[in-house]
C-alpha atoms as a PDB file:
ATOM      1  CA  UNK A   1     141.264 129.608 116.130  1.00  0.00           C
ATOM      2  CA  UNK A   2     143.637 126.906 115.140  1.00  0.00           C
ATOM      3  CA  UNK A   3     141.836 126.833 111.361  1.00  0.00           C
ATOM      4  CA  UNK A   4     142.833 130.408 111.424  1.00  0.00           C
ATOM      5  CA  UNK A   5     146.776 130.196 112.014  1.00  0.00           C
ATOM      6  CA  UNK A   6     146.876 127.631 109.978  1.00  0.00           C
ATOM      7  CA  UNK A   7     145.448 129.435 107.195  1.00  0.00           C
ATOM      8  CA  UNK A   8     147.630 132.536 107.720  1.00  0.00           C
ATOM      9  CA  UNK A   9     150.650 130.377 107.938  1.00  0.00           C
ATOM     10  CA  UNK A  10     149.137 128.725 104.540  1.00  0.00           C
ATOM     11  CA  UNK A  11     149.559 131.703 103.015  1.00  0.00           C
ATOM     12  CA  UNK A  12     152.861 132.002 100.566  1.00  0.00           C
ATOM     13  CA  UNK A  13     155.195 135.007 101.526  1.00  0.00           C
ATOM     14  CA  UNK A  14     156.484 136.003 104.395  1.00  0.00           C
ATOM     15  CA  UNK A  15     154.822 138.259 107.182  1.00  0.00           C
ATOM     16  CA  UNK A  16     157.761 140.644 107.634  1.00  0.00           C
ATOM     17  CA  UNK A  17     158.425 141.170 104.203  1.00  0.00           C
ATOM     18  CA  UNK A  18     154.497 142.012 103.836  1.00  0.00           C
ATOM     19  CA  UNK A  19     154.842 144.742 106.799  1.00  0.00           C
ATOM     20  CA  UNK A  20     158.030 146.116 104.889  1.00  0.00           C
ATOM     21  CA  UNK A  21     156.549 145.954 101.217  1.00  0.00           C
ATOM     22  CA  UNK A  22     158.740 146.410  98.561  1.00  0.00           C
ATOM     23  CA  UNK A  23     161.341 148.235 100.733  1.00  0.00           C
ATOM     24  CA  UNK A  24     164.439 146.729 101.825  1.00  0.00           C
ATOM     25  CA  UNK A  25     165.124 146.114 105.846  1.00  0.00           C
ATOM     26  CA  UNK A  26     167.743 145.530 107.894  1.00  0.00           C
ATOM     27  CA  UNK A  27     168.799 142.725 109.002  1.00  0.00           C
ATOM     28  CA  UNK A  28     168.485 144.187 113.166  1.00  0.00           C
ATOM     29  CA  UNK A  29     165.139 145.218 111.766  1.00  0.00           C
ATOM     30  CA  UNK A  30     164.175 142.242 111.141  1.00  0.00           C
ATOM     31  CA  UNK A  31     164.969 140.117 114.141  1.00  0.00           C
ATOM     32  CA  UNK A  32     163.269 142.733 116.339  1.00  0.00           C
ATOM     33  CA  UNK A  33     160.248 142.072 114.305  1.00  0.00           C
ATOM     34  CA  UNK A  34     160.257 139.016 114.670  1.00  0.00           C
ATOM     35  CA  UNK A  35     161.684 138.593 118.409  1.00  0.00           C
ATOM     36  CA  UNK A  36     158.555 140.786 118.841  1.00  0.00           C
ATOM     37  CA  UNK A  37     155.968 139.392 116.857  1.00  0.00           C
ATOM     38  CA  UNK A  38     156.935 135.229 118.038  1.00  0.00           C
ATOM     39  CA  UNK A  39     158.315 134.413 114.447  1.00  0.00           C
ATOM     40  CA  UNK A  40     161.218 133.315 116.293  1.00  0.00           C
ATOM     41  CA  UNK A  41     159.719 130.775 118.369  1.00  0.00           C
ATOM     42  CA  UNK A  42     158.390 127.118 116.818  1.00  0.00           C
ATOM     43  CA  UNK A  43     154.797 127.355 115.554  1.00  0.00           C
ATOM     44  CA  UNK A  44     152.998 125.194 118.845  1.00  0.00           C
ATOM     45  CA  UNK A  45     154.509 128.331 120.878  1.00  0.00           C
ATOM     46  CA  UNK A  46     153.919 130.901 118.278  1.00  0.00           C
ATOM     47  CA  UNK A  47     149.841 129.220 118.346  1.00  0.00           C
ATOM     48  CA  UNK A  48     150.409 129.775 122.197  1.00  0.00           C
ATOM     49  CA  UNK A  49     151.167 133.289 122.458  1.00  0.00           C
ATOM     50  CA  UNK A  50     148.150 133.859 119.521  1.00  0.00           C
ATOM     51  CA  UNK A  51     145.607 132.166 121.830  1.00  0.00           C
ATOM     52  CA  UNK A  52     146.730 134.049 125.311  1.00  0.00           C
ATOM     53  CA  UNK A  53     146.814 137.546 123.352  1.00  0.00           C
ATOM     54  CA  UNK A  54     142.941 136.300 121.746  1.00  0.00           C
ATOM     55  CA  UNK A  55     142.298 135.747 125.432  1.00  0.00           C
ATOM     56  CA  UNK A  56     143.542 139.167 126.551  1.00  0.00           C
ATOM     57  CA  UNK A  57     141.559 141.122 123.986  1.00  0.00           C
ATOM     58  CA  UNK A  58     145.067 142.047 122.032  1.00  0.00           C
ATOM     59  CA  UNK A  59     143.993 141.263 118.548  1.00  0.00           C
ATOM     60  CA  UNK A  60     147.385 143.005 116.960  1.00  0.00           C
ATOM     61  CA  UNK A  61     147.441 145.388 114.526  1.00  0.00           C
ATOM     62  CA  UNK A  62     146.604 145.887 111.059  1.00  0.00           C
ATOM     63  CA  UNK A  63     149.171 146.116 108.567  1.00  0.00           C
ATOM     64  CA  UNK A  64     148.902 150.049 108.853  1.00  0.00           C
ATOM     65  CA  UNK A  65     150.097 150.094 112.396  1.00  0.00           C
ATOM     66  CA  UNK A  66     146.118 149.922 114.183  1.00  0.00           C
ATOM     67  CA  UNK A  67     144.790 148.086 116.562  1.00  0.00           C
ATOM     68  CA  UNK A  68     142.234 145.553 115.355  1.00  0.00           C
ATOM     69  CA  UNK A  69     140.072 145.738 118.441  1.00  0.00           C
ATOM     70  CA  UNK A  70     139.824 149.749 117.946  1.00  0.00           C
ATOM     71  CA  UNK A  71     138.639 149.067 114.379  1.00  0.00           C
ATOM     72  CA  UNK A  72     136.111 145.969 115.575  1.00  0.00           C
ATOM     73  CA  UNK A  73     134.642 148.333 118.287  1.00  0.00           C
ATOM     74  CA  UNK A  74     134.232 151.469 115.537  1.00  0.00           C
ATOM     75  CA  UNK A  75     132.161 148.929 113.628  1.00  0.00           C
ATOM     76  CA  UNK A  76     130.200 147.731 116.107  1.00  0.00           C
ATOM     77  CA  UNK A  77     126.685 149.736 115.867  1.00  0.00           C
ATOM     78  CA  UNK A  78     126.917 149.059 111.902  1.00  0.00           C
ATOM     79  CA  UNK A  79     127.104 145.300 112.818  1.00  0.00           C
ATOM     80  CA  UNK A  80     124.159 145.835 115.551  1.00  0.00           C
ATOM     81  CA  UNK A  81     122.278 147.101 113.109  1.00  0.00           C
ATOM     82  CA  UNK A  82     122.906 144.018 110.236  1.00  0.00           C
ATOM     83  CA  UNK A  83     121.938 141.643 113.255  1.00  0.00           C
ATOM     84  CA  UNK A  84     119.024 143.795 114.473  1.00  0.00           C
ATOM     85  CA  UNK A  85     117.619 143.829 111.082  1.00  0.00           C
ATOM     86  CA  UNK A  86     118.300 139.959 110.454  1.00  0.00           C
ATOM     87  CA  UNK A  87     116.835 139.225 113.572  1.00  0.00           C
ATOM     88  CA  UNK A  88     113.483 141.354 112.722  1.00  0.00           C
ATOM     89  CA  UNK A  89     113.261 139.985 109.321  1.00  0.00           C
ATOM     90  CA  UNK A  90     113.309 136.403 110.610  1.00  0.00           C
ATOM     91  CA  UNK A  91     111.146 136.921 113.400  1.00  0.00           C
ATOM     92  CA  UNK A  92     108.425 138.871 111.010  1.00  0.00           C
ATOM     93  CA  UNK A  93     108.377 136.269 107.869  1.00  0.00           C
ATOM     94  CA  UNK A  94     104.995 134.982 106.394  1.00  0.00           C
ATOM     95  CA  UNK A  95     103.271 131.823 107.589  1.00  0.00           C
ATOM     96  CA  UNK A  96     105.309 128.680 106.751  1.00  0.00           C
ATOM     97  CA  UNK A  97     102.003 128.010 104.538  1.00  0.00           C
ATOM     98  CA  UNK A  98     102.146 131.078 103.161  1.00  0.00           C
ATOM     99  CA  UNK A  99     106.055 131.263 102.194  1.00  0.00           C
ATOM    100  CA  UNK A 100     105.591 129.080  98.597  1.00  0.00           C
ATOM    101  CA  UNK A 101     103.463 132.214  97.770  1.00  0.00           C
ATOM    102  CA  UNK A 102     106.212 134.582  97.770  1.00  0.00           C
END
């Protein structure tokens, strides 16, 4: 988890100005973003609230305004299925003797 803030904090731009786009925001806009999203607090607090909300299944939102655990869960049988079928083509290979064969 900490590799991950890191990287997001890594990344140039700024996260507000991503949720706005190209539009212009005011400044009250703003600071209720970030009062609401942490990006006023230092980053070992800002790491703090990201690891309770992980902890509380709150993975935020998208950048259209869903909820990332919605999305995860509507994915879920399609991932099943990738695993399922991993799982069966690993337990069903050839022979280790045979495997040079093919």
């Amino acid at each position: 988890t900490l590799l991950i803030f890191i990287l997001v904090w890594a990344i140039p731009g700024d996260p507000i100005r991503a949720l706005s786009g190209e539009r212009s925001m005011p400044a009250s806009v703003r600071a209720a973003l970030e009062q609401r999203y942490h990006l006023d607090q230092p980053l070992w607090k800002q790491y703090g609230y990201y690891i309770n909300d992980l902890f509380h299944g709150d993975f935020g939102e998208d950048f259209r305004g869903r909820e990332v655990r919605k999305i995860m869960f509507q994915r879920l049988p399609i991932t099943a299925q990738a695993v399922r079928t991993g799982w069966l083509l690993y337990r069903h290979r050839p022979p280790q003797f045979l495997q040079p064969l093919y």
